[in-house]
C-alpha atoms as a PDB file:
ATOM      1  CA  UNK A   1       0.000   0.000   0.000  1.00  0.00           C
ATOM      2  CA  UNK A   2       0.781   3.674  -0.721  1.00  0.00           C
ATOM      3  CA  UNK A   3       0.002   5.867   2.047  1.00  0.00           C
ATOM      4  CA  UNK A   4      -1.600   9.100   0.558  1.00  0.00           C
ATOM      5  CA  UNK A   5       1.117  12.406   0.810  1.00  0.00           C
ATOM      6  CA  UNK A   6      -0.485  16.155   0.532  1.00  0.00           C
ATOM      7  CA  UNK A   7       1.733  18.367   0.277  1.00  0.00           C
ATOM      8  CA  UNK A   8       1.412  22.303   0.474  1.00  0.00           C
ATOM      9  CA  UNK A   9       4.098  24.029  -1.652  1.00  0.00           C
ATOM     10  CA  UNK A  10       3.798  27.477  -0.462  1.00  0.00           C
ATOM     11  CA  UNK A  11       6.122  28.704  -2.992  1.00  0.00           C
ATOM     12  CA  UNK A  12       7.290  32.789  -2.323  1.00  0.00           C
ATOM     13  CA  UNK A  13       4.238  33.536   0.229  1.00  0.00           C
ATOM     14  CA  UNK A  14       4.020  34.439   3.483  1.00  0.00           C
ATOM     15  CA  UNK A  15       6.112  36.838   5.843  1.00  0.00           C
ATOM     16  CA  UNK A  16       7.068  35.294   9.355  1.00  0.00           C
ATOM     17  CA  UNK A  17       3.678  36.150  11.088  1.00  0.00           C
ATOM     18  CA  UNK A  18       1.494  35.132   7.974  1.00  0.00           C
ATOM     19  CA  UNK A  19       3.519  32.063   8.062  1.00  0.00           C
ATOM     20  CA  UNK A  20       2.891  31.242  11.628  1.00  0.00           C
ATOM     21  CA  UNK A  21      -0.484  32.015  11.354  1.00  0.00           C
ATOM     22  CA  UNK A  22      -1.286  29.569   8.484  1.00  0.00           C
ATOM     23  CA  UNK A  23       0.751  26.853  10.299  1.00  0.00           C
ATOM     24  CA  UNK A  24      -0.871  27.103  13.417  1.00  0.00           C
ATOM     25  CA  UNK A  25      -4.678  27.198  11.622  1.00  0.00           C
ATOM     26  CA  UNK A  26      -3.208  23.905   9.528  1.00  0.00           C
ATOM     27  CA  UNK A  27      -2.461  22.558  13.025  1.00  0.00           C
ATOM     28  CA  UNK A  28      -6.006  23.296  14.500  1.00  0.00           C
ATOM     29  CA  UNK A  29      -7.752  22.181  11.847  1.00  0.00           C
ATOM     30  CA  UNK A  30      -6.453  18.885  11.794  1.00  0.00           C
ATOM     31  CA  UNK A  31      -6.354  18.208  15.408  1.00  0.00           C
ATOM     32  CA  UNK A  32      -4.563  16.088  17.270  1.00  0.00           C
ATOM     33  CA  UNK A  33      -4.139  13.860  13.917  1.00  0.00           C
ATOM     34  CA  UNK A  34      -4.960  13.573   9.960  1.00  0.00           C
ATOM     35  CA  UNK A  35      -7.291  11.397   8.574  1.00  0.00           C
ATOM     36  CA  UNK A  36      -5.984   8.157   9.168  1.00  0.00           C
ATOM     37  CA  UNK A  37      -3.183   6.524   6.834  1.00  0.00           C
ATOM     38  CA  UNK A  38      -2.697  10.359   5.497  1.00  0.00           C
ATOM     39  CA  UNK A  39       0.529  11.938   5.335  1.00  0.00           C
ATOM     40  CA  UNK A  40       0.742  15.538   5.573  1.00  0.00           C
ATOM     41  CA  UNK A  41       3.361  17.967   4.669  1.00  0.00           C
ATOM     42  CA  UNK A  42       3.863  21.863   4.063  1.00  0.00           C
ATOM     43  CA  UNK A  43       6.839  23.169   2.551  1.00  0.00           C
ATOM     44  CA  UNK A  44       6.872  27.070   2.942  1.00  0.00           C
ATOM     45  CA  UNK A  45      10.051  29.290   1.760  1.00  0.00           C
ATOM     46  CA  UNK A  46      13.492  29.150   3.567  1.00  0.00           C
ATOM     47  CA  UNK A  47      13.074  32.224   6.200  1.00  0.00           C
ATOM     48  CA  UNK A  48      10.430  30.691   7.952  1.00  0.00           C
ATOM     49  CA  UNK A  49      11.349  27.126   8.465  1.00  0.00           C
ATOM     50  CA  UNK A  50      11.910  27.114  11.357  1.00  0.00           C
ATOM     51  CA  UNK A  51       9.485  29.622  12.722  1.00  0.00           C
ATOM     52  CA  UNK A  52       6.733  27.182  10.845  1.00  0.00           C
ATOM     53  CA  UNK A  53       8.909  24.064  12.541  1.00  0.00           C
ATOM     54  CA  UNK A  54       8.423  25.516  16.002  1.00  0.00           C
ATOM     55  CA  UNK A  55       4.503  26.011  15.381  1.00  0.00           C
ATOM     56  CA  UNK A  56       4.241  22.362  14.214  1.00  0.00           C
ATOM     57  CA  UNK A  57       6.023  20.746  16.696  1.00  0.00           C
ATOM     58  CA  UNK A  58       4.899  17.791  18.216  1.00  0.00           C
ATOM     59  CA  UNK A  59       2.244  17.571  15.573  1.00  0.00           C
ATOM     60  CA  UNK A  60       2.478  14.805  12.453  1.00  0.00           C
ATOM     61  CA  UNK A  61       2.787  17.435   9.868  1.00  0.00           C
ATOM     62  CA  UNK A  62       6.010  17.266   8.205  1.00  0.00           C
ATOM     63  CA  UNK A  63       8.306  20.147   7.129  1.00  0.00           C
ATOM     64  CA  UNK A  64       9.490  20.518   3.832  1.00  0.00           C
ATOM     65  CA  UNK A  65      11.806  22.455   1.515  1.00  0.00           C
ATOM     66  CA  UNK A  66      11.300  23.803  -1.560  1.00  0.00           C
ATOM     67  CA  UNK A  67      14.566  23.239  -3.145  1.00  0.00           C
ATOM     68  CA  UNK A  68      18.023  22.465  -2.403  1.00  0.00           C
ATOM     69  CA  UNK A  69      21.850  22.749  -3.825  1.00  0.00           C
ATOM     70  CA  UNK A  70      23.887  19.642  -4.382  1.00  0.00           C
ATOM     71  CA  UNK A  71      26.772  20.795  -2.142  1.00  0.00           C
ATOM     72  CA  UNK A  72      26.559  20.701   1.658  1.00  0.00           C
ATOM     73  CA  UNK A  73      28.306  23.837   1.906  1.00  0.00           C
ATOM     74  CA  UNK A  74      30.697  26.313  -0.238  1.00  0.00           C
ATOM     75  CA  UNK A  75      30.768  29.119  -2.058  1.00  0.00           C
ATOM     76  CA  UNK A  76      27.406  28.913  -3.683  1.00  0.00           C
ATOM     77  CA  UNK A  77      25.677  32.643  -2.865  1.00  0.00           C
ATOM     78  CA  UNK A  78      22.463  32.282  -2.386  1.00  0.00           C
ATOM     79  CA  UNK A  79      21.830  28.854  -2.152  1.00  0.00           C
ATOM     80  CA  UNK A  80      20.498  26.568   0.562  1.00  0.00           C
ATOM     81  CA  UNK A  81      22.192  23.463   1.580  1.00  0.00           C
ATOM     82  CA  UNK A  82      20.620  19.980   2.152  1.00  0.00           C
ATOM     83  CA  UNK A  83      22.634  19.953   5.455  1.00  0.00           C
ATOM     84  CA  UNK A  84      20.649  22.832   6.140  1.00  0.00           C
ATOM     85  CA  UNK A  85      17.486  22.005   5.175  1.00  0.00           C
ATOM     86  CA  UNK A  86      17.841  18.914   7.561  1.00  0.00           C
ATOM     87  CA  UNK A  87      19.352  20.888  10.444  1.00  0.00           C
ATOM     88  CA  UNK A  88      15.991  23.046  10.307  1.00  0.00           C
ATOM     89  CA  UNK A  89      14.262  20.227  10.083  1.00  0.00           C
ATOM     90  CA  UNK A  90      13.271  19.359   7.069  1.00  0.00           C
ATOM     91  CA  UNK A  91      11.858  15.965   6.026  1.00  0.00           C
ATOM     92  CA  UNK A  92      11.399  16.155   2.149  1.00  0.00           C
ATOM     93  CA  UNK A  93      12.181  18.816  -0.545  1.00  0.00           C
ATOM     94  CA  UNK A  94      10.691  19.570  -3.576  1.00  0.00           C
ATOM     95  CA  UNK A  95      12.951  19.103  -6.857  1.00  0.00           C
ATOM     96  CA  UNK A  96      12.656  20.143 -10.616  1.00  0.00           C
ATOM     97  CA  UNK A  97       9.365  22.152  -9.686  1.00  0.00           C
ATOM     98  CA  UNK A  98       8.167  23.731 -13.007  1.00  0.00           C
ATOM     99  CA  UNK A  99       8.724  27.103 -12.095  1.00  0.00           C
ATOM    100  CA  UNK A 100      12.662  26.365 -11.615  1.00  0.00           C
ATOM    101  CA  UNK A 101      12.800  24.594 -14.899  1.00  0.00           C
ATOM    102  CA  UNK A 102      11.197  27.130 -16.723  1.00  0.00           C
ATOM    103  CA  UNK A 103      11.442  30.370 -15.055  1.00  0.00           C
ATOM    104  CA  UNK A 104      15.123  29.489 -13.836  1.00  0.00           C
ATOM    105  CA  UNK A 105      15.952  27.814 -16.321  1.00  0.00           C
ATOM    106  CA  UNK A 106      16.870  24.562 -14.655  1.00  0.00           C
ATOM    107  CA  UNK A 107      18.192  21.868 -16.328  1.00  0.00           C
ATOM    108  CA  UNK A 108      18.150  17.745 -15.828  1.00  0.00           C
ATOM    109  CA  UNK A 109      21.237  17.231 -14.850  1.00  0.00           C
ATOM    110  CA  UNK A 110      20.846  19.772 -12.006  1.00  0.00           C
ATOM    111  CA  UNK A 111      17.504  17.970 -10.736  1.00  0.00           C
ATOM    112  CA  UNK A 112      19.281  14.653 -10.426  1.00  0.00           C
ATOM    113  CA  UNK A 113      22.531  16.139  -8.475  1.00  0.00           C
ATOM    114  CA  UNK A 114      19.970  16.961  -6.092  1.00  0.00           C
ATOM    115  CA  UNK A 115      18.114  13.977  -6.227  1.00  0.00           C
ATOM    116  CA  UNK A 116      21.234  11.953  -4.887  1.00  0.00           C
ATOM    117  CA  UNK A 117      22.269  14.792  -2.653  1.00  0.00           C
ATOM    118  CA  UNK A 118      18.731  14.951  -0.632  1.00  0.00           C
ATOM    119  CA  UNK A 119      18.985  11.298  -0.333  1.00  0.00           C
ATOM    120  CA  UNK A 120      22.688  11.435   0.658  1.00  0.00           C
ATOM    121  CA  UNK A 121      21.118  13.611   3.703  1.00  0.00           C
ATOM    122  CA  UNK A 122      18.779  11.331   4.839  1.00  0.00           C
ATOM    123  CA  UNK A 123      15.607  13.577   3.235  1.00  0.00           C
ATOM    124  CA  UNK A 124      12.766  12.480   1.182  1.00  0.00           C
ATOM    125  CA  UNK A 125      12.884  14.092  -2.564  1.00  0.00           C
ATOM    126  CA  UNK A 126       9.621  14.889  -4.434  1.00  0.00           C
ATOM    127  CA  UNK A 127      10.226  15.190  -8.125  1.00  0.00           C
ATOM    128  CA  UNK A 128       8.320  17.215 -10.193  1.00  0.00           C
ATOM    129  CA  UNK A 129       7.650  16.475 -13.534  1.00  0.00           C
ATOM    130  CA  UNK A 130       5.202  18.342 -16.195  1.00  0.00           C
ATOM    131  CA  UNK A 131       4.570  19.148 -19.626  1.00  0.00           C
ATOM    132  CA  UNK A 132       3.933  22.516 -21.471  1.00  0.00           C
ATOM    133  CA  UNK A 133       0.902  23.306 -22.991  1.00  0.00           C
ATOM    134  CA  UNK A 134       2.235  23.564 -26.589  1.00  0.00           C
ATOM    135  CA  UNK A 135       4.065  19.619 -25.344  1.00  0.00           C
ATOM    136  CA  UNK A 136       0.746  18.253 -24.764  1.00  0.00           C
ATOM    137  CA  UNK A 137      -0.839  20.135 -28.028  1.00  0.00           C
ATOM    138  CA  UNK A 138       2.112  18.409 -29.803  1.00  0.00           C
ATOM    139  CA  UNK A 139       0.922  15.107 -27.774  1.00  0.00           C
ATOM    140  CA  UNK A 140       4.664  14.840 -26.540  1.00  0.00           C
ATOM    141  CA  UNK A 141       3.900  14.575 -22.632  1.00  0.00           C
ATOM    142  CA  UNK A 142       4.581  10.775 -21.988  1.00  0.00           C
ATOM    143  CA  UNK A 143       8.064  12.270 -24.274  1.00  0.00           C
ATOM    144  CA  UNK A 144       8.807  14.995 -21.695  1.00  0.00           C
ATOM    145  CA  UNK A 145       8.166  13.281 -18.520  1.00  0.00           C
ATOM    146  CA  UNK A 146       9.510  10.206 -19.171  1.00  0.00           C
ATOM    147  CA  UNK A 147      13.204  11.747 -20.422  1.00  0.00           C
ATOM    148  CA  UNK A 148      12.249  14.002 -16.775  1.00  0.00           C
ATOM    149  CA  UNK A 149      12.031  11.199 -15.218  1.00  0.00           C
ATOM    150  CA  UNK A 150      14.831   9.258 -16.941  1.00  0.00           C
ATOM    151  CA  UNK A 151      17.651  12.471 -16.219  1.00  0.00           C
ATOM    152  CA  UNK A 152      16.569  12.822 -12.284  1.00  0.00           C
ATOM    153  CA  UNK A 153      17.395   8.968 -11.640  1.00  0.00           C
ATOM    154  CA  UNK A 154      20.341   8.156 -13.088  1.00  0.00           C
ATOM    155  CA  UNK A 155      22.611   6.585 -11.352  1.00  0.00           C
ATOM    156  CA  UNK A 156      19.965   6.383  -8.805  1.00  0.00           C
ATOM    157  CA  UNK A 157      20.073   2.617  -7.142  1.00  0.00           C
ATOM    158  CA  UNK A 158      16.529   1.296  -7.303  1.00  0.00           C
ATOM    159  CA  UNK A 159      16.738   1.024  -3.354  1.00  0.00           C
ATOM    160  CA  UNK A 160      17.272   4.619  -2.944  1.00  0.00           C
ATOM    161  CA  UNK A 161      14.760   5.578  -5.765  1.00  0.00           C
ATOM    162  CA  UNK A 162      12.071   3.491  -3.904  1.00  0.00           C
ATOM    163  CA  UNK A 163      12.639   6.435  -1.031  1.00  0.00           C
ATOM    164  CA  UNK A 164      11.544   9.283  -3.418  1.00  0.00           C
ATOM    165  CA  UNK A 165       8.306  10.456  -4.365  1.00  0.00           C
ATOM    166  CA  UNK A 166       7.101  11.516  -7.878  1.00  0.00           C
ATOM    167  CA  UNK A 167       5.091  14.662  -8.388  1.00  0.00           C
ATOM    168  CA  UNK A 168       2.911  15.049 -12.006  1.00  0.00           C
ATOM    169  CA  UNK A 169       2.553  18.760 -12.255  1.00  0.00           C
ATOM    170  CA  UNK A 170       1.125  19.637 -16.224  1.00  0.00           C
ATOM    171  CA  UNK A 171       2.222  23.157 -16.302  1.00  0.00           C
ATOM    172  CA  UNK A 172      -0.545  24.471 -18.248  1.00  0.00           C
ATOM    173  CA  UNK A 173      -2.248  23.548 -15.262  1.00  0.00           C
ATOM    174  CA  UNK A 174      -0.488  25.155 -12.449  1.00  0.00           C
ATOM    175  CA  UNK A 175      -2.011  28.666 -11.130  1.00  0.00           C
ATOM    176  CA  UNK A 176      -4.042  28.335 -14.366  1.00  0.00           C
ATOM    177  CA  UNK A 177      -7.298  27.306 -12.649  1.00  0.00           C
ATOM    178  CA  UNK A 178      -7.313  24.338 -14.533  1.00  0.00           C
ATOM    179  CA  UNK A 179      -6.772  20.521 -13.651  1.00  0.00           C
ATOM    180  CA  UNK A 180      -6.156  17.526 -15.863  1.00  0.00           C
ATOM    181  CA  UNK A 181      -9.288  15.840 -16.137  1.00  0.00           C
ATOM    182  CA  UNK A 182      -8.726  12.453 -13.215  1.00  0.00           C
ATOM    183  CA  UNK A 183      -8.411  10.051 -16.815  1.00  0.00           C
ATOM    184  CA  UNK A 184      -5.654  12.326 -17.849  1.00  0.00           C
ATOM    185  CA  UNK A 185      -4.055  12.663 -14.685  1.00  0.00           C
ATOM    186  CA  UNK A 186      -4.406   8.841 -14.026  1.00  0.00           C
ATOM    187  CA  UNK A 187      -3.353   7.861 -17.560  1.00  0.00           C
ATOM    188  CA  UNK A 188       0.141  10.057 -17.101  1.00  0.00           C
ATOM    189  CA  UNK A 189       0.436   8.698 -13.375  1.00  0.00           C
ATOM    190  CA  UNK A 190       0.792   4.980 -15.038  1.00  0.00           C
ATOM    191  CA  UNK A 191       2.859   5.880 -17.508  1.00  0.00           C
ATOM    192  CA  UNK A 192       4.866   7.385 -15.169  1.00  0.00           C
ATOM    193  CA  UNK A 193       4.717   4.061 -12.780  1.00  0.00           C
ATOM    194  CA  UNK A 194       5.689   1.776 -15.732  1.00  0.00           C
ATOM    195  CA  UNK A 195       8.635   4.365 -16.770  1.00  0.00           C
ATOM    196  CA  UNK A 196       9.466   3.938 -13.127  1.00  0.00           C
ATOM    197  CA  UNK A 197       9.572  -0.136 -13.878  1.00  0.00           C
ATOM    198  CA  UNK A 198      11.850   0.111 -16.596  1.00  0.00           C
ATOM    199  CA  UNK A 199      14.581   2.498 -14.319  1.00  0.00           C
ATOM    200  CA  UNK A 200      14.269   1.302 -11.127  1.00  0.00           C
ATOM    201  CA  UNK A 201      12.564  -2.138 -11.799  1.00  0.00           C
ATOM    202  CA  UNK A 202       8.799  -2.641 -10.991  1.00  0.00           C
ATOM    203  CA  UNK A 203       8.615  -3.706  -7.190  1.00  0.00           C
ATOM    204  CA  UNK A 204      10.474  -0.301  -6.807  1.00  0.00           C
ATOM    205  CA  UNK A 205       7.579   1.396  -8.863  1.00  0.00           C
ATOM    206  CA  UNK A 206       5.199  -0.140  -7.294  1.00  0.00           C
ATOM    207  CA  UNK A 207       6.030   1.517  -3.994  1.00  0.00           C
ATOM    208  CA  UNK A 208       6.753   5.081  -5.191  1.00  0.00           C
ATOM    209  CA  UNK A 209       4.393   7.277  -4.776  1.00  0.00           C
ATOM    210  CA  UNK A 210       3.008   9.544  -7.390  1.00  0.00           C
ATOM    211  CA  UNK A 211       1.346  12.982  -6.537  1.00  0.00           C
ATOM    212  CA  UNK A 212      -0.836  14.913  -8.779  1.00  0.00           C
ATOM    213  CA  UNK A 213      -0.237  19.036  -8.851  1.00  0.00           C
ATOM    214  CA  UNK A 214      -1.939  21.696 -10.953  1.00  0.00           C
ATOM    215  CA  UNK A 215      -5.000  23.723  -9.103  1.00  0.00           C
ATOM    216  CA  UNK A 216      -6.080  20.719  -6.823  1.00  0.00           C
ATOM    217  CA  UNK A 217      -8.698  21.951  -4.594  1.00  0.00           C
ATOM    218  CA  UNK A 218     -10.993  20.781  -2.360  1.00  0.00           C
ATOM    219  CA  UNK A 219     -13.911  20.239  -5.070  1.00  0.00           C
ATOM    220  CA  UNK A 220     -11.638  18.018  -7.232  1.00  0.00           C
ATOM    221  CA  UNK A 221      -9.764  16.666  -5.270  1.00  0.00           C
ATOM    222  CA  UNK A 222     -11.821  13.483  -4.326  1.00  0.00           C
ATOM    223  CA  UNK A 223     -12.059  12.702  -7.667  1.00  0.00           C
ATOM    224  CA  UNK A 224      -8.505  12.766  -8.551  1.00  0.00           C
ATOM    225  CA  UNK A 225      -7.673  10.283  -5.608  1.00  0.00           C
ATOM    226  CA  UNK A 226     -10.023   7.693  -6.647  1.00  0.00           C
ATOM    227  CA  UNK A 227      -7.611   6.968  -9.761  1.00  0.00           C
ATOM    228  CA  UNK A 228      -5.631   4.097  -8.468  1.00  0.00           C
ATOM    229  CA  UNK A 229      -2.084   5.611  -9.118  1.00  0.00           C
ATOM    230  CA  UNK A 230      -2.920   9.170  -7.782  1.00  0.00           C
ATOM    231  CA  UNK A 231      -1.200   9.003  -4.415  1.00  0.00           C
ATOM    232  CA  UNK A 232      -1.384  12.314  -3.410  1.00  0.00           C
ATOM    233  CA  UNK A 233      -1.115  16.021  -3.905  1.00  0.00           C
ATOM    234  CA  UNK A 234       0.728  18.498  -4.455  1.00  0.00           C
ATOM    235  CA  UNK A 235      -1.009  21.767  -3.698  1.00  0.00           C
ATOM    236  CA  UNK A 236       0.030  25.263  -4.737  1.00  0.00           C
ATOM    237  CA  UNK A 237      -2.456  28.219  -3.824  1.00  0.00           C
ATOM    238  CA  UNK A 238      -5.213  26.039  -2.453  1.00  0.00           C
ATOM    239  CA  UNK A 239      -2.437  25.327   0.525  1.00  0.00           C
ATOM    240  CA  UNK A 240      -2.334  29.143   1.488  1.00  0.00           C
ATOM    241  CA  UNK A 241      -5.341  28.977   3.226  1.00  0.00           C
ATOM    242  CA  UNK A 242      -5.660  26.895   6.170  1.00  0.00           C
ATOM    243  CA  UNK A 243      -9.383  25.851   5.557  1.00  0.00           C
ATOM    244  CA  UNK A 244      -9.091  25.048   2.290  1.00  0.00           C
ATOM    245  CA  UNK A 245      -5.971  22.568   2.653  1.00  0.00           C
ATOM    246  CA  UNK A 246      -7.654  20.588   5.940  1.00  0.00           C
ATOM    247  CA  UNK A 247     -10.466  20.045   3.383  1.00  0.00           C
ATOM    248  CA  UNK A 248      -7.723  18.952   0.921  1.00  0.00           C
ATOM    249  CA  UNK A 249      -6.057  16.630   3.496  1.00  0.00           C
ATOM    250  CA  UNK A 250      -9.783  15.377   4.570  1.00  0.00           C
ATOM    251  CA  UNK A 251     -10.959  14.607   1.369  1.00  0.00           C
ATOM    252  CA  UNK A 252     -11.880  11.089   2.787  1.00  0.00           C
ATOM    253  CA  UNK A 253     -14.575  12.288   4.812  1.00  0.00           C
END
């Protein structure tokens, strides 16, 4: 079994107070636990880990990052190491997130130094994968993600790629308002689970999980995790508001 992740990706939002505040109505609203077998994390920007950390404490939300360098330490100027990351106590960080590949310009090779790196450090990687708009026009996306895919893990041992988790994030989709339909965010997932099989072998596949991101809110969000290789999500704007993520992470009920 898969346990279901959610994930809030708060991307550049939030001053310390804002930040606090959101964590704290995250904690509330969940009580003293999740929904049962539900994994939750929130991954807001570096200057407020650990004011966000200190909130959560003692709670079972994890704390996340959303991106690391490869290096533990150096001369690197404004970048954020995994040893730091882990010191503040981080449990996962987000890698290859659309926004870096195509706003930063990103490349492949980049995502998978810090692919080996975060698992070096003892964290959990989510990597993001996605197509363009004008990709899935073209009908290239199983192309794109699966040479995404490919680029992250190599020279990733299947044992350590069965610690990672997969995020599908169709970019056309993200901040957009709109969502792959749950067939074509269930048809990529498996692709992306049988791409997994041929890298890592298929027990290994199996047993990663695969999140779906793109404006998941609380009205589709049911639907999306009844497709059997949806194992989560990763939510952008819908996870800035407290009451609108606990109905995310309680989309069971």
């Amino acid at each position: 079994m898969r346990p279901p992740l959610i994930a809030g990706n708060w991307k550049m939002n939030g001053t310390a107070a804002e930040s606090e505040a959101l964590a704290r109505g995250i904690r509330q609203g969940l009580g003293d636990r999740p929904p049962e077998g539900v994994e939750v994390l929130v991954c807001p920007h570096y200057l407020v880990l650990e004011r966000v950390r200190a909130v959560l404490d003692g709670s079972t939300v994890r704390l996340g990052a959303q991106d690391a360098h490869w290096e533990p330490k150096g001369a690197f100027t404004g970048e954020i190491s995994p040893t730091m990351l882990r010191d503040a106590g981080c449990t996962h960080v987000i890698l290859g997130h659309s926004e870096r590949r195509h706003i930063m310009g990103e490349p492949n090779e980049q995502v998978n130094r810090k692919l080996k790196a975060v698992l070096a450090h003892g964290m959990t990687p989510i990597v993001c994968v996605g197509e363009l708009l004008e990709e899935r026009t073209a009908g290239d996306t199983r192309k794109v993600v699966e040479r995404q895919a490919q680029k992250a893990f190599e020279g990733v041992p299947a044992a350590d790629a069965a610690r990672t988790v997969l995020a599908y994030e169709p970019v056309w989709a993200i901040g957009t308002g709109k969502t792959a339909s749950p067939a074509q965010a269930e048809e990529t997932h498996r692709f992306l689970r049988n791409t997994m099989g041929r890298i890592a072998g298929p027990d290994t596949a199996e047993r990663i999980r695969i999140l779906y991101g793109g404006s998941v809110k609380p009205d589709n969000i049911r639907e999306l995790m009844e497709q059997p290789d949806v194992d989560g999500a990763l939510v952008g704007g819908a996870s800035l508001d407290a009451a609108s993520f606990v109905k995310i992470v309680r989309y069971k009920e």
